[in-house]
N, C-alpha and C. Protein backbone atom coordinates (compact mmCIF):
# COMPACT_ATOMS: atom_id res chain seq x y z
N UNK A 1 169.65 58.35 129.42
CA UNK A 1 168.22 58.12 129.45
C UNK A 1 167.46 59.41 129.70
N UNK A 2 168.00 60.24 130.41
CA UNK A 2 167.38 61.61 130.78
C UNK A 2 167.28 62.49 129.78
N UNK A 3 168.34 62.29 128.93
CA UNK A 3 168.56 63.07 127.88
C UNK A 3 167.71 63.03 126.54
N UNK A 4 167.47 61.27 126.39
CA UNK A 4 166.72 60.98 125.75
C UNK A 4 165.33 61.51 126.05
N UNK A 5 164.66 61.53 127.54
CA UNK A 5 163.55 61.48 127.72
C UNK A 5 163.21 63.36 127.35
N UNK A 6 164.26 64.27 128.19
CA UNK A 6 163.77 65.77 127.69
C UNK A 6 163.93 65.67 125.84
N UNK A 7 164.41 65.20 125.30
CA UNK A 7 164.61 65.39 123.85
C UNK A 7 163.19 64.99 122.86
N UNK A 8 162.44 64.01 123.81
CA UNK A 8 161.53 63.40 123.35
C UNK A 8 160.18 64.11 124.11
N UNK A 9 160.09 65.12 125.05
CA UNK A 9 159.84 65.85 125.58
C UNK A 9 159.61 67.12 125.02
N UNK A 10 161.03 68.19 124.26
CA UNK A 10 160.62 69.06 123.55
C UNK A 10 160.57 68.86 122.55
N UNK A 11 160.51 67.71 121.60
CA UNK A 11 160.35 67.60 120.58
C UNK A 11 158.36 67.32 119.99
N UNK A 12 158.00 67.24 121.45
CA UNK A 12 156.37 67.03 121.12
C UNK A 12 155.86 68.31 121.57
N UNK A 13 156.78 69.24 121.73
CA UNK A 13 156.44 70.74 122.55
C UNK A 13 155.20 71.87 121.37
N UNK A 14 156.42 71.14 120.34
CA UNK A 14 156.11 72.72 119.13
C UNK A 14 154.56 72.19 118.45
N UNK A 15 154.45 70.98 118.16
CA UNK A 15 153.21 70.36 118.04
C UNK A 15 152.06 70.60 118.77
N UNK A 16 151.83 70.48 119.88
CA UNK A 16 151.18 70.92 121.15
C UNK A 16 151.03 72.57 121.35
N UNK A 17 151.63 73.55 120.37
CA UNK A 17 151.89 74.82 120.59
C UNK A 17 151.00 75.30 119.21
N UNK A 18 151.08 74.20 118.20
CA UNK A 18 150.39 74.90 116.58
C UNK A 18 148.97 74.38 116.97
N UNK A 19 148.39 73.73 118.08
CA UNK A 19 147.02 73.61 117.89
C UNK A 19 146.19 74.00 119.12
N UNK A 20 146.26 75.36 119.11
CA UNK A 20 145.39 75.57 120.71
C UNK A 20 144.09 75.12 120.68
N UNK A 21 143.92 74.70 121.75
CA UNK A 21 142.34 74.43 121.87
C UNK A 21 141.52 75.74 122.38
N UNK A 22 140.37 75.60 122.06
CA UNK A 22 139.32 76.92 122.50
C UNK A 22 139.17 76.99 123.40
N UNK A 23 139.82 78.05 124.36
CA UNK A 23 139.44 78.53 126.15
C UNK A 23 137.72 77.70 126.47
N UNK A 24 138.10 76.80 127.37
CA UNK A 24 136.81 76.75 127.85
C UNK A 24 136.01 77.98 128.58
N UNK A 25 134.29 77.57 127.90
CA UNK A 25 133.26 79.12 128.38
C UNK A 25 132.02 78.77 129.19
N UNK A 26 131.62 79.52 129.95
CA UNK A 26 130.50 79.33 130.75
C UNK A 26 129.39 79.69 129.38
N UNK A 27 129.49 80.31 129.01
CA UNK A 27 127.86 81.03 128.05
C UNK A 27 128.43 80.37 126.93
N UNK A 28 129.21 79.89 126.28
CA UNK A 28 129.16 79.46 124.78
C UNK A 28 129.72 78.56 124.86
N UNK A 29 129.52 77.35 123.43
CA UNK A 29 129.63 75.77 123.04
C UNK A 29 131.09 75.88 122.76
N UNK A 30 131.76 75.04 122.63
CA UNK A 30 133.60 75.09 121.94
C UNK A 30 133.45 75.24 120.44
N UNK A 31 132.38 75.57 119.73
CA UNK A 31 132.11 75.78 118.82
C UNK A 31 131.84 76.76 118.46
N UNK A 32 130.98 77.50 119.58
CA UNK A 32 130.82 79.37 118.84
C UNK A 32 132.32 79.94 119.36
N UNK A 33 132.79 79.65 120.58
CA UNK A 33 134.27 79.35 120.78
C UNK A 33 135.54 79.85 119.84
N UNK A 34 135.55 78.65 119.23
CA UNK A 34 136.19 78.72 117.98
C UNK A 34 135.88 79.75 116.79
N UNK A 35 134.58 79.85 116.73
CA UNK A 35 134.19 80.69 115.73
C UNK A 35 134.44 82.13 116.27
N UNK A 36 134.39 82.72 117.56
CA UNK A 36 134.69 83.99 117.99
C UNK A 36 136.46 84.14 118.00
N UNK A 37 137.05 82.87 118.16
CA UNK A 37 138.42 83.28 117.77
C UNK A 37 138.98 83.16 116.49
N UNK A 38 138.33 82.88 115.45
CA UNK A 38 138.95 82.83 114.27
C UNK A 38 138.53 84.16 113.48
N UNK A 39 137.60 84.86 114.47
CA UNK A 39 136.85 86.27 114.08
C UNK A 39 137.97 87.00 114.24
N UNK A 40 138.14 86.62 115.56
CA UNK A 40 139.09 87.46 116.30
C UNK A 40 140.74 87.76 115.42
N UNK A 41 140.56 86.96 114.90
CA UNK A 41 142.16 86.79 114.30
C UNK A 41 141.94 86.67 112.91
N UNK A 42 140.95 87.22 112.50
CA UNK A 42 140.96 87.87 111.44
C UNK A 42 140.69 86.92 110.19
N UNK A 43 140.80 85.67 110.50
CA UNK A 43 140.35 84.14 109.52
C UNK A 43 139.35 83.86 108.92
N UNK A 44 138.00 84.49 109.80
CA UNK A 44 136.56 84.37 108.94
C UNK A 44 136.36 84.59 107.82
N UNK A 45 135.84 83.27 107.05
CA UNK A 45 135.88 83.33 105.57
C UNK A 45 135.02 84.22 105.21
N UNK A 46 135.01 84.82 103.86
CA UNK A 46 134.34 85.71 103.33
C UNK A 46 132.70 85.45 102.84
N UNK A 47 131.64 86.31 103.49
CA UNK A 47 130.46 85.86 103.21
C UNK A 47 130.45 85.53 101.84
N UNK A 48 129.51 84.15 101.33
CA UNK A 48 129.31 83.83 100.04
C UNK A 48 127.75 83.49 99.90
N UNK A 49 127.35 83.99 98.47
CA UNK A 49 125.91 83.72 98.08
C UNK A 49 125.85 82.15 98.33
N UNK A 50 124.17 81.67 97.54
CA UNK A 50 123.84 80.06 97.22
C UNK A 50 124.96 79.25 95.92
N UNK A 51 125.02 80.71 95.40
CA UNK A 51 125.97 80.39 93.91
C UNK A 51 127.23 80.55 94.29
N UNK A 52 127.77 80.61 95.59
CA UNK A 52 129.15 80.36 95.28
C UNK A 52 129.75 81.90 95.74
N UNK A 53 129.07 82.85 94.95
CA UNK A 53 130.16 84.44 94.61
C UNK A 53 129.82 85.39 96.16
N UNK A 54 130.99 85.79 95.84
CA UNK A 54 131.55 86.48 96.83
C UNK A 54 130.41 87.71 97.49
N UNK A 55 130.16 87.84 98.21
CA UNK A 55 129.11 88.99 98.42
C UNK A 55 129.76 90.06 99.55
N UNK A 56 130.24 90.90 99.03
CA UNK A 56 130.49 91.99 100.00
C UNK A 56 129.85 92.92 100.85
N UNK A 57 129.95 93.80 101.57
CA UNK A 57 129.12 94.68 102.30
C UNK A 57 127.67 95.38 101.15
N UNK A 58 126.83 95.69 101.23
CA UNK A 58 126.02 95.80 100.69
C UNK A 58 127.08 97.84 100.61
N UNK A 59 126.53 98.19 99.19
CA UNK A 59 126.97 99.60 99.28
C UNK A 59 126.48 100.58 99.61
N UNK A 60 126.72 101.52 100.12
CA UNK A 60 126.70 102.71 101.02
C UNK A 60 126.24 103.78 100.31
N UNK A 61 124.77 104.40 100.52
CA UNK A 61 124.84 105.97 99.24
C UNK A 61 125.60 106.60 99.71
N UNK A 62 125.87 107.97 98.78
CA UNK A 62 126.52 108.69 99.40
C UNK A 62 125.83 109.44 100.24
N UNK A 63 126.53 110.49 100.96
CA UNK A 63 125.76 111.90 101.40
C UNK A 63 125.34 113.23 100.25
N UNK A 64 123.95 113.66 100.59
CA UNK A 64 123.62 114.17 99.35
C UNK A 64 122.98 115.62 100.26
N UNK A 65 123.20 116.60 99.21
CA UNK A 65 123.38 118.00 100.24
C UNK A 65 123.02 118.86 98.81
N UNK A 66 121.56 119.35 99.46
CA UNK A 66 120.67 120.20 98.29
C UNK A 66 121.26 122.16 98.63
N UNK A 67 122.28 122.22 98.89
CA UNK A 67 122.32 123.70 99.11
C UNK A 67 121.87 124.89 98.71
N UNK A 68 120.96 124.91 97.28
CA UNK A 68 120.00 126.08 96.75
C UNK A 68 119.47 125.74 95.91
N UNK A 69 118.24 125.98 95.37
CA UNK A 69 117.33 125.75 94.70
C UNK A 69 116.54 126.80 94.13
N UNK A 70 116.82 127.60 92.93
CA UNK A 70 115.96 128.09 92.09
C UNK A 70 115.55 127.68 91.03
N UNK A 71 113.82 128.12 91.23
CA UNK A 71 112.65 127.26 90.18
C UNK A 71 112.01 128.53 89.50
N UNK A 72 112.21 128.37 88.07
CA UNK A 72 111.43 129.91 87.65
C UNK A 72 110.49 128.72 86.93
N UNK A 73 110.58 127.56 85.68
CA UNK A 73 109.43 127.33 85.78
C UNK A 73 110.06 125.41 86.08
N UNK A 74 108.71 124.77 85.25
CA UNK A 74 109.39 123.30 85.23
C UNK A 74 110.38 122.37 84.47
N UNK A 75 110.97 123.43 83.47
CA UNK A 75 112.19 122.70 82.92
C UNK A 75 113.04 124.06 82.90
N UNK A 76 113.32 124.89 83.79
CA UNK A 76 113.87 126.25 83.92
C UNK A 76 114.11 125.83 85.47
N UNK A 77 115.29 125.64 85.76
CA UNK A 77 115.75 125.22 87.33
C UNK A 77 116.66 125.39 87.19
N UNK A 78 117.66 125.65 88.32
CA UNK A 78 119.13 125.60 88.88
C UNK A 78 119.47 124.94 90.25
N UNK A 79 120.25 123.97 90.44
CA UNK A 79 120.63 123.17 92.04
C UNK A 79 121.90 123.55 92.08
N UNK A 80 122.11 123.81 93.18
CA UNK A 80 123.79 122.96 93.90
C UNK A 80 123.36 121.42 95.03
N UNK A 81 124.10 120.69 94.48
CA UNK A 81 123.95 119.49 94.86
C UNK A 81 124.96 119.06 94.90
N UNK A 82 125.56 119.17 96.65
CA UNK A 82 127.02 118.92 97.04
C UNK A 82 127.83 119.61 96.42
N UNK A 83 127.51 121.24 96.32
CA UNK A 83 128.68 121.93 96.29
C UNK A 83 128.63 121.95 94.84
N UNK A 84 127.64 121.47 93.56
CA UNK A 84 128.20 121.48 92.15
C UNK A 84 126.77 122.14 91.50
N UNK A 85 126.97 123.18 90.71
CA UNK A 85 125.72 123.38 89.95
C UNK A 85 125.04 122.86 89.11
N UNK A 86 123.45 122.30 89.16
CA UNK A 86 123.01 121.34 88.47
C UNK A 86 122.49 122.20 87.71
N UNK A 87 121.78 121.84 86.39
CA UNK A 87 120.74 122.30 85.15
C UNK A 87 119.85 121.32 84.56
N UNK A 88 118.50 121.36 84.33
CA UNK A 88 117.54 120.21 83.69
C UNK A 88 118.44 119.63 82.31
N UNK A 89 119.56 120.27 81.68
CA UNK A 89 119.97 119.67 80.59
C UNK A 89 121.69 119.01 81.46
N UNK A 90 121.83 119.07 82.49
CA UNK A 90 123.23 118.29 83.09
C UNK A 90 122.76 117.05 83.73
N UNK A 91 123.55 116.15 83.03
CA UNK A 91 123.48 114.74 83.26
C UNK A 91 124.36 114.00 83.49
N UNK A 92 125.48 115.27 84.53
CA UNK A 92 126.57 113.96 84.99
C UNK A 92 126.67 113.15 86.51
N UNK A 93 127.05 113.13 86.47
CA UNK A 93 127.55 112.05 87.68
C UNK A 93 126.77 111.02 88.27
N UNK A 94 126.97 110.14 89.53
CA UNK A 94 126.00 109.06 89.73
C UNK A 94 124.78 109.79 90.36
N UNK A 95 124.22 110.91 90.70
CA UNK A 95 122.90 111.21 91.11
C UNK A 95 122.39 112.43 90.15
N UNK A 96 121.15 111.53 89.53
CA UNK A 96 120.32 112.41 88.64
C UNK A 96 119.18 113.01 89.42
N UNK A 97 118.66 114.19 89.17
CA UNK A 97 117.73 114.93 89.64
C UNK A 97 116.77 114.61 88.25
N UNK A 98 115.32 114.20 88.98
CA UNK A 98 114.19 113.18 88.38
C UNK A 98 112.87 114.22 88.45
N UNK A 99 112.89 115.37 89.07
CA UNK A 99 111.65 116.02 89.76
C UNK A 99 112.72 117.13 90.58
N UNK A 100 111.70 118.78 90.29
CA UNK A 100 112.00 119.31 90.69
C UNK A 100 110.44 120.64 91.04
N UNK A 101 110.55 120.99 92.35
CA UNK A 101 109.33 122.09 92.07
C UNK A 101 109.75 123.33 93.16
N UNK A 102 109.32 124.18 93.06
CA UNK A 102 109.27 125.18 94.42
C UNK A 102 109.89 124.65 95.01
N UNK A 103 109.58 123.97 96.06
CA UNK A 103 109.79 123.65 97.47
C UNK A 103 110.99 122.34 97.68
N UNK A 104 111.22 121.50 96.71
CA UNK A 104 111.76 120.43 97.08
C UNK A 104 112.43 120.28 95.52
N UNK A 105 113.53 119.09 95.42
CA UNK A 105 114.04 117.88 94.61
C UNK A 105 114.09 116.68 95.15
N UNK A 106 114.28 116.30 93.72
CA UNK A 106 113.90 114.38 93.99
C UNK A 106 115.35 114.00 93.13
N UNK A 107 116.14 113.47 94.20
CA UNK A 107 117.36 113.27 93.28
C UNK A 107 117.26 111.56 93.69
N UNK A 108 117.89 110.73 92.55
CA UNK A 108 118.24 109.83 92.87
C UNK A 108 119.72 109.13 92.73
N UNK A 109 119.49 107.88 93.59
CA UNK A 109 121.32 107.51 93.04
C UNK A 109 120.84 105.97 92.56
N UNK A 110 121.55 105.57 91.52
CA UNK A 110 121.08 104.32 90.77
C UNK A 110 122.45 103.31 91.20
N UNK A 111 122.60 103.65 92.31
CA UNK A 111 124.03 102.40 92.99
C UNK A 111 123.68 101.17 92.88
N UNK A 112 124.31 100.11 93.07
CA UNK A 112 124.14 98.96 93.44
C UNK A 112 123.39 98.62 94.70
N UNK A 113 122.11 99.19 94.63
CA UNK A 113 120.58 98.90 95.71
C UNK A 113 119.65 98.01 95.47
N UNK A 114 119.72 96.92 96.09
CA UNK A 114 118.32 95.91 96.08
C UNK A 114 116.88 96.38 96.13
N UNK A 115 115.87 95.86 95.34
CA UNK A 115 114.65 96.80 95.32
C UNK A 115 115.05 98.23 93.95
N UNK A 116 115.67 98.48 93.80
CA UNK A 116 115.47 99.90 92.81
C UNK A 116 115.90 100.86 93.31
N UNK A 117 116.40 102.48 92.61
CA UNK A 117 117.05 103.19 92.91
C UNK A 117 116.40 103.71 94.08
N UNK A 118 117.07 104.39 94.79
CA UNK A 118 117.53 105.46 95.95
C UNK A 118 116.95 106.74 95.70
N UNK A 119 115.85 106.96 96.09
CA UNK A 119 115.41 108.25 95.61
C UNK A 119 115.01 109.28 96.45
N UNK A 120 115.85 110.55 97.06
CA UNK A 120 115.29 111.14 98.14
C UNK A 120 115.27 112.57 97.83
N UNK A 121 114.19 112.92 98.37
CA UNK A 121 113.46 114.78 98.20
C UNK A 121 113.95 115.22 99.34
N UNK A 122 114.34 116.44 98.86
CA UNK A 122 115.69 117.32 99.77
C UNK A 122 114.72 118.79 99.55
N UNK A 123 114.57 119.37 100.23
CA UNK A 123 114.39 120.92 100.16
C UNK A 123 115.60 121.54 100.46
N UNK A 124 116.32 122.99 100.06
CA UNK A 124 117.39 123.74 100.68
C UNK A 124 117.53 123.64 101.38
N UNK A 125 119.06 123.47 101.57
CA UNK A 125 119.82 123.20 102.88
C UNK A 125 119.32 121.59 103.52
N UNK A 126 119.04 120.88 103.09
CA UNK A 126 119.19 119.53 103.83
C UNK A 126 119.89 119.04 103.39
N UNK A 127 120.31 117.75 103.78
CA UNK A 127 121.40 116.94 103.87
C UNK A 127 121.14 115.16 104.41
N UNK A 128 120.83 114.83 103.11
CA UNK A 128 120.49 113.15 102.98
C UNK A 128 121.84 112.39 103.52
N UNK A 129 122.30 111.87 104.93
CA UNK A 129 123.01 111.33 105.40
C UNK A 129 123.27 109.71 104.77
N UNK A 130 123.84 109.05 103.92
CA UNK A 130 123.74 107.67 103.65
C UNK A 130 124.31 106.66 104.04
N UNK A 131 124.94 106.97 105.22
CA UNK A 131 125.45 105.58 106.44
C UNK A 131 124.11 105.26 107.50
N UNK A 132 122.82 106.75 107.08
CA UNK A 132 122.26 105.94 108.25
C UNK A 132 120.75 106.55 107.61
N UNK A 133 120.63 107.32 106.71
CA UNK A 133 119.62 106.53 105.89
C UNK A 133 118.35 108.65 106.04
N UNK A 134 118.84 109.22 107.04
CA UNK A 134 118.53 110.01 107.83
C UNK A 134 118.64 111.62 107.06
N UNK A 135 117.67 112.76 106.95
CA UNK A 135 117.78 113.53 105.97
C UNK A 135 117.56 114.77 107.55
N UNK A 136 118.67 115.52 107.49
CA UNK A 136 118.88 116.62 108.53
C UNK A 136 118.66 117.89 107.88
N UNK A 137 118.98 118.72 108.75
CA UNK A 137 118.53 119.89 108.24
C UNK A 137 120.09 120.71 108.49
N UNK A 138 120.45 121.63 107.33
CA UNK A 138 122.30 122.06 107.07
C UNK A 138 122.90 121.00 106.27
N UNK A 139 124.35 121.54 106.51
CA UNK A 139 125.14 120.87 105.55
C UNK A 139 126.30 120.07 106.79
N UNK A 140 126.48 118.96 106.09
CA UNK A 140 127.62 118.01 107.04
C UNK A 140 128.89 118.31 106.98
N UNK A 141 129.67 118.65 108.11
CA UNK A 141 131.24 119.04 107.97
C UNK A 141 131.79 118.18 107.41
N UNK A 142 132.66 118.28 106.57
CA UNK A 142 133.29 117.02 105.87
C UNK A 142 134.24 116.27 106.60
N UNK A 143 134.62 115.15 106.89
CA UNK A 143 135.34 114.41 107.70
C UNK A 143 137.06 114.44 107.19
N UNK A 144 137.34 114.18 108.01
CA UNK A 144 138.96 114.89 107.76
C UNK A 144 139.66 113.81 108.24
């Protein structure tokens, strides 16, 4: 009978082990509860639009770094922009230069941005930061 009873004992063990309940909390419901441990463990479903699709982190510009600027007239210019030499007739990569005069450029980046492109005026030597939106003055050490 004893034998029976531990057998019937650990056999309701492993059951009782696949469903924890949410630590009871002084400041939160068993519901935000739950929701901070399924964060926690990495389960939180993936944000989704009204339609269903998947919506990821919104994207990040890059960092944009005007390092010299000569203007002889208004379609007669030269940039380095991040280290690469620009010309009014070079049209590669994702940031086009839109405006250029003396003192400043207007480069933009046409990323995946709500509202319309990304468009920021840099004078020499600044440095358009795009994790935080912020235009400094020098160039950013590159992260390693």
């Amino acid at each position: 009978m004893k034998r029976l009873a531990i057998f019937l004992l650990l056999a309701g063990a492993p059951a009782l082990a696949q469903a924890p309940t949410p630590a009871p909390s002084l400041f939160f419901t068993p519901a935000e509860v739950a929701i901070g441990e399924r964060i926690l463990a990495g389960r939180e479903p993936k944000p989704v639009s009204a339609s269903g699709e998947y919506q990821g982190p919104p994207p990040v510009p890059p960092d944009i770094h005007l390092g010299a600027l000569i203007f002889v007239a208004p379609g007669d210019w030269v940039l380095w922009v991040n280290g690469q030499r620009r010309t009014p007739s070079d049209r590669r990569g994702e940031l086009e230069i839109s405006a250029v005069s003396r003192e400043r450029a207007e480069i933009v980046w046409r990323g995946d941005v709500k509202g319309g492109p990304l468009r920021v005026r840099l004078r020499p030597y600044q440095t358009f930061v795009g994790s935080t939106g912020e235009i400094l003055e020098g160039a950013l050490a590159p992260v390693k």
